[in-house]
Each structure stands twice: as C-alpha cells, then as structure tokens.
N, C-alpha and C. Protein backbone atom coordinates (compact mmCIF):
# COMPACT_ATOMS: atom_id res chain seq x y z
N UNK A 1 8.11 -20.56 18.33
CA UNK A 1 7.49 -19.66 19.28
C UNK A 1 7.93 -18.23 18.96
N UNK A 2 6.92 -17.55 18.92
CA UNK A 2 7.18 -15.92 18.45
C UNK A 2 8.17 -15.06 19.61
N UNK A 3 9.09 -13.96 19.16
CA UNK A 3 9.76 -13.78 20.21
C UNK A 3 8.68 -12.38 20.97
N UNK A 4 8.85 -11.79 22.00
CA UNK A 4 8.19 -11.33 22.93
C UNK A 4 8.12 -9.93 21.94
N UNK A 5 7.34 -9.03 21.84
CA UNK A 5 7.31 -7.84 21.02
C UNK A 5 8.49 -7.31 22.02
N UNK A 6 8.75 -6.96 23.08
CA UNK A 6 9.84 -5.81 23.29
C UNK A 6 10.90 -6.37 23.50
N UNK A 7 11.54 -7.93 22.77
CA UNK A 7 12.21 -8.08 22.07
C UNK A 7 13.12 -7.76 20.85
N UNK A 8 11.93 -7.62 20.01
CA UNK A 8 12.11 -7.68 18.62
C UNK A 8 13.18 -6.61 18.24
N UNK A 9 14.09 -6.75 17.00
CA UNK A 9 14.72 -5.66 16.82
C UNK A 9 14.06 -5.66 15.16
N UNK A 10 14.36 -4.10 15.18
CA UNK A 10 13.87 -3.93 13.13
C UNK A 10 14.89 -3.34 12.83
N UNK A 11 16.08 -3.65 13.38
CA UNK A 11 17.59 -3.33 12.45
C UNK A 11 17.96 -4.69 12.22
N UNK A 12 18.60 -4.67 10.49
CA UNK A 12 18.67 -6.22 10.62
C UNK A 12 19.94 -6.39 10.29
N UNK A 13 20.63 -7.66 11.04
CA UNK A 13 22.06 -7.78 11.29
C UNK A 13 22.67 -8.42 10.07
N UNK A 14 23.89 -7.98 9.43
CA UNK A 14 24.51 -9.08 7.96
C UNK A 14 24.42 -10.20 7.84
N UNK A 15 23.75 -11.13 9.35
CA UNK A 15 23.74 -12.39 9.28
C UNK A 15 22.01 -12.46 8.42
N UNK A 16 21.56 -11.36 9.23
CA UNK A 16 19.52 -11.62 8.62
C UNK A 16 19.43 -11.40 7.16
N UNK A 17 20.30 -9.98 7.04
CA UNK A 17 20.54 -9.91 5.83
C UNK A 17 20.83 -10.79 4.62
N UNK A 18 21.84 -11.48 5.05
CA UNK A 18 22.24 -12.51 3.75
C UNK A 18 20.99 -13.68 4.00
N UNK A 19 20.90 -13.92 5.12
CA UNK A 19 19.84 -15.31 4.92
C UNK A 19 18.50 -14.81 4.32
N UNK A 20 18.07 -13.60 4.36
CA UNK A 20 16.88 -13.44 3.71
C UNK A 20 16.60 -13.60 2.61
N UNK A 21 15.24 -14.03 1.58
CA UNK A 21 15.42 -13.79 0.09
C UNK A 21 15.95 -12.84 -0.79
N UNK A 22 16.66 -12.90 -1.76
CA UNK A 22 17.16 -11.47 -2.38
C UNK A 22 15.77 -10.99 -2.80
N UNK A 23 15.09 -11.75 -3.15
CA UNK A 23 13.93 -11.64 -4.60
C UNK A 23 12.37 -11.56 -3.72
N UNK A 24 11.59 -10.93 -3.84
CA UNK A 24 10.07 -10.86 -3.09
C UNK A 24 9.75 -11.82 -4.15
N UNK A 25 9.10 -12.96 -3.46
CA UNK A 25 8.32 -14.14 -4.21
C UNK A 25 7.40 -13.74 -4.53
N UNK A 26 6.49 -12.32 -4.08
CA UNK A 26 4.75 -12.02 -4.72
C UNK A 26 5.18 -11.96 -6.10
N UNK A 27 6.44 -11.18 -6.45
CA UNK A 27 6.37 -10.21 -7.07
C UNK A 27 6.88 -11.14 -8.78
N UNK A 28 7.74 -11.75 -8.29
CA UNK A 28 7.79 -12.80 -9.08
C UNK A 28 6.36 -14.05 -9.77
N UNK A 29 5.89 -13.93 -8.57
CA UNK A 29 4.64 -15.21 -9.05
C UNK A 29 3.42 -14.15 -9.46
N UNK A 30 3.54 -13.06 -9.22
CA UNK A 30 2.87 -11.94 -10.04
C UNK A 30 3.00 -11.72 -11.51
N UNK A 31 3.95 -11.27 -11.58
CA UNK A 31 4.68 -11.31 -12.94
C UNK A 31 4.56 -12.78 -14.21
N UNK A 32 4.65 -13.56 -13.35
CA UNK A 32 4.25 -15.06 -13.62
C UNK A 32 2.77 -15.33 -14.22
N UNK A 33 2.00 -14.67 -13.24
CA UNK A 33 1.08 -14.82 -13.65
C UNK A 33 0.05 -13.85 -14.81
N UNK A 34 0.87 -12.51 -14.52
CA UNK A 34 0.52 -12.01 -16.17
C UNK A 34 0.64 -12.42 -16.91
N UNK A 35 1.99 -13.14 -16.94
CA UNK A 35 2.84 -13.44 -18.39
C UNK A 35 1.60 -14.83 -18.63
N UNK A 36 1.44 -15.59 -17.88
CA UNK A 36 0.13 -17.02 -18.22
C UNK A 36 -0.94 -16.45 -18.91
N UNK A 37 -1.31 -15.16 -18.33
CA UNK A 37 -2.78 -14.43 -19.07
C UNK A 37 -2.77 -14.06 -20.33
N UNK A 38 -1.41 -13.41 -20.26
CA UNK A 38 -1.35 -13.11 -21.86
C UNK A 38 -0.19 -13.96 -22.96
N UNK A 39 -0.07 -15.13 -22.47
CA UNK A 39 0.76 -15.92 -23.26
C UNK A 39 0.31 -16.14 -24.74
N UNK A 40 -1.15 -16.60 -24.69
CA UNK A 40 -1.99 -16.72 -25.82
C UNK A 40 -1.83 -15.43 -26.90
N UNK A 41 -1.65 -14.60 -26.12
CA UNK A 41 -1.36 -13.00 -27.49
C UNK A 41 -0.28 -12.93 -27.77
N UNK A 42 0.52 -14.00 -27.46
CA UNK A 42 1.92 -13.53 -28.07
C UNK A 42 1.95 -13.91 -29.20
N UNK A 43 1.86 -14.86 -29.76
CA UNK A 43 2.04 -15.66 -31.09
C UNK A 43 0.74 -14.65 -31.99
N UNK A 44 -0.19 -13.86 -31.51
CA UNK A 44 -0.53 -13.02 -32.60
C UNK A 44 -0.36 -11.88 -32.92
N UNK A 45 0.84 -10.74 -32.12
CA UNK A 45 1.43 -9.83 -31.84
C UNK A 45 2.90 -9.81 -32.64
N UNK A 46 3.59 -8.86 -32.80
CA UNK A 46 4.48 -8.57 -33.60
C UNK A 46 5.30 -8.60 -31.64
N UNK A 47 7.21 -8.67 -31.36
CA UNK A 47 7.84 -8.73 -30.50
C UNK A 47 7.55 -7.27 -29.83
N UNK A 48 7.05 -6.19 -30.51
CA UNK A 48 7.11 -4.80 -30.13
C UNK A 48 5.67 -4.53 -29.52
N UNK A 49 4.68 -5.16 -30.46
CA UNK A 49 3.42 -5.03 -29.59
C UNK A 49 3.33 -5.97 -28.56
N UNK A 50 4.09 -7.20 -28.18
CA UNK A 50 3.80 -8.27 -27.04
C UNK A 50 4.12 -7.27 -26.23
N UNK A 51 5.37 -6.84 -25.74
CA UNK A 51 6.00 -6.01 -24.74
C UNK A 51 5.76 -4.84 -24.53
N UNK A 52 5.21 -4.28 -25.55
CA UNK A 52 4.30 -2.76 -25.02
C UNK A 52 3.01 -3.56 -24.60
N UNK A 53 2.01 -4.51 -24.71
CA UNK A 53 1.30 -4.62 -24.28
C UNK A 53 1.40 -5.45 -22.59
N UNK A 54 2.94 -6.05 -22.95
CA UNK A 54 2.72 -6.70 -21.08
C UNK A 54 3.12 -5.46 -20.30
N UNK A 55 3.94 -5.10 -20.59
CA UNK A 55 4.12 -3.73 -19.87
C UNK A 55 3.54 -2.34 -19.77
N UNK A 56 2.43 -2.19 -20.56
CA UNK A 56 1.57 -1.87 -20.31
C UNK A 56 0.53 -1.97 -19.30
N UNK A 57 -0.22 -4.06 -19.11
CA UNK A 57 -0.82 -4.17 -18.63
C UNK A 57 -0.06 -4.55 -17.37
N UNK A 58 1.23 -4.22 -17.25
CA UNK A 58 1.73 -4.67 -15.60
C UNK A 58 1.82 -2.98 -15.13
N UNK A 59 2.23 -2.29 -15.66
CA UNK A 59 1.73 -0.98 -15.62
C UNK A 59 0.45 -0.61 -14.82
N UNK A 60 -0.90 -0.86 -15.27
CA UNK A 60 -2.12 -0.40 -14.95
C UNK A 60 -1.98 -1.82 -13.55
N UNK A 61 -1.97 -2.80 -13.76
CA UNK A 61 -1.99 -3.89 -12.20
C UNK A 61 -1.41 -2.98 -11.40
N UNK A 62 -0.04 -2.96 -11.76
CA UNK A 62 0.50 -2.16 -10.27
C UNK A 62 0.22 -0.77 -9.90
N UNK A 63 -0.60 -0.18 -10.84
CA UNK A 63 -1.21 1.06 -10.42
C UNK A 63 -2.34 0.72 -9.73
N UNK A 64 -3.32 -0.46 -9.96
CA UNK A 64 -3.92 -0.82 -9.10
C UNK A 64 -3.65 -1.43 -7.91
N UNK A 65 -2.65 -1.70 -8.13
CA UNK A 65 -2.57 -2.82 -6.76
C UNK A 65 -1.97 -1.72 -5.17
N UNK A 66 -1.04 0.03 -5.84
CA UNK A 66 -1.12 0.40 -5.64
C UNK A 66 -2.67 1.25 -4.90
N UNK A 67 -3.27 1.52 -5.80
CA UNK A 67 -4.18 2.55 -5.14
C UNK A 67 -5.45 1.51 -3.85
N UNK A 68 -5.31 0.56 -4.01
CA UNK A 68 -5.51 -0.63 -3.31
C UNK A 68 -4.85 -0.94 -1.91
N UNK A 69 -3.64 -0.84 -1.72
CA UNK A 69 -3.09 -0.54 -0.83
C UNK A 69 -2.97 0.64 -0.02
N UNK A 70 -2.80 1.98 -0.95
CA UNK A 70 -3.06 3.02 -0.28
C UNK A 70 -3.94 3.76 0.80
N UNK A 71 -5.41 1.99 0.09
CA UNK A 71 -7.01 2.48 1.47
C UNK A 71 -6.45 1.99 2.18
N UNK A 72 -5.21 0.92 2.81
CA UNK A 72 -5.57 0.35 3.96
C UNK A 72 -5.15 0.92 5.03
N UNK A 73 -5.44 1.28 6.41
CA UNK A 73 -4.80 1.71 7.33
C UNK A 73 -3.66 0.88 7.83
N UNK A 74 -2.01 1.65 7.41
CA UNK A 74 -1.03 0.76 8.00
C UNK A 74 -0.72 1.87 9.55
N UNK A 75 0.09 1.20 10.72
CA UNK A 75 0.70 1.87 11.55
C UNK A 75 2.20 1.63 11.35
N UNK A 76 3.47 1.86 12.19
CA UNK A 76 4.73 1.37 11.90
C UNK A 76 5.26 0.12 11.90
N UNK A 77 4.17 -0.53 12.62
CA UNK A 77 4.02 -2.27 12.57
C UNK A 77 3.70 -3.29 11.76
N UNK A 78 2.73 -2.09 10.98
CA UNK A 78 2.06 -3.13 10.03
C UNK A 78 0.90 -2.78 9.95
N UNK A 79 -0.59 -3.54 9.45
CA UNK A 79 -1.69 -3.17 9.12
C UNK A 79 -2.22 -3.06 10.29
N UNK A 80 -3.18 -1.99 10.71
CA UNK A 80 -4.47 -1.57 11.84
C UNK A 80 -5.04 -2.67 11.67
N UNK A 81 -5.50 -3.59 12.78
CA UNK A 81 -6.43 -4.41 12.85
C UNK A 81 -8.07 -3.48 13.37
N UNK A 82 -8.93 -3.58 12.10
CA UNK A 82 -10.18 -2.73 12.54
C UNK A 82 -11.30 -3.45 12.74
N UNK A 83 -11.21 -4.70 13.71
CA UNK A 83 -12.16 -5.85 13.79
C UNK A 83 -12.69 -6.44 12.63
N UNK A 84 -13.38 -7.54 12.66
CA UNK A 84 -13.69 -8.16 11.93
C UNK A 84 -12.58 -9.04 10.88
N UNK A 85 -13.14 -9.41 10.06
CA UNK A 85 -12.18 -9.99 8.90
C UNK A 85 -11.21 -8.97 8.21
N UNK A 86 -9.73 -9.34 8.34
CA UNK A 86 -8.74 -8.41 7.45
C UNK A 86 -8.58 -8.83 6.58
C-alpha cells in the first residue's frame, strides 16, 4: 500500500541509502543492448575502430535519448500528467 503523499519524505536515510541499487538497471540493460547490435562488427573491426565506433554510437543514443527527454514536461515530482496516454 502506497504511503499517503504528505507522508513521503525525499531525504533519504543511510538505511534507504545502502538498500537501494548502487547501479541504474536501464542503464546497464542499455548498454547491453548496444553492445548485442553491434556485436557482429566486432570481429570485422580492428580493437580501436570497435570502441570508437561503440562509443561513438552510445554517444549519439544518449544524445538522443537526451533531447527526448528534454520535450517532456517534468514538475518536482515527476512527469506532468497531460491526459491521455503517457
């Protein structure tokens, strides 16, 4: 059961702290999943072009994934709900 909003605290105590993940799981299964897309170019790439090219293309993702985020309307809570489907 969710706790009451004027409950909630957003300071988080050494106990929340340690139990939380160290690691953001997107960001990991992101990464994950570049590396699947371009696994196939590795074996025809020299070690210098594999890694300028993943980091490259994680480069331009997160510039997108950035400017992507930037349309959405957030408030201090979190995302504006603007009806319809979010």
């Amino acid at each position: 059961m969710p706790m009451p909003a004027n409950q909630v605290s957003y300071q988080m105590r050494e106990a929340d702290y340690s139990d939380s993940p160290q690691e953001d799981t997107w960001v990991g299964a992101l990464i994950a999943a570049l590396d699947g897309q371009l696994r196939p170019l590795q074996l025809l790439l020299t070690p210098g072009a594999w890694e300028g090219l993943f980091h490259a293309s994680l480069d331009k993702l997160l510039g997108r994934l950035e400017v992507i985020i930037g349309r959405k309307p957030f408030t201090q809570l979190g995302r504006r709900w603007q009806g319809g489907v979010t």
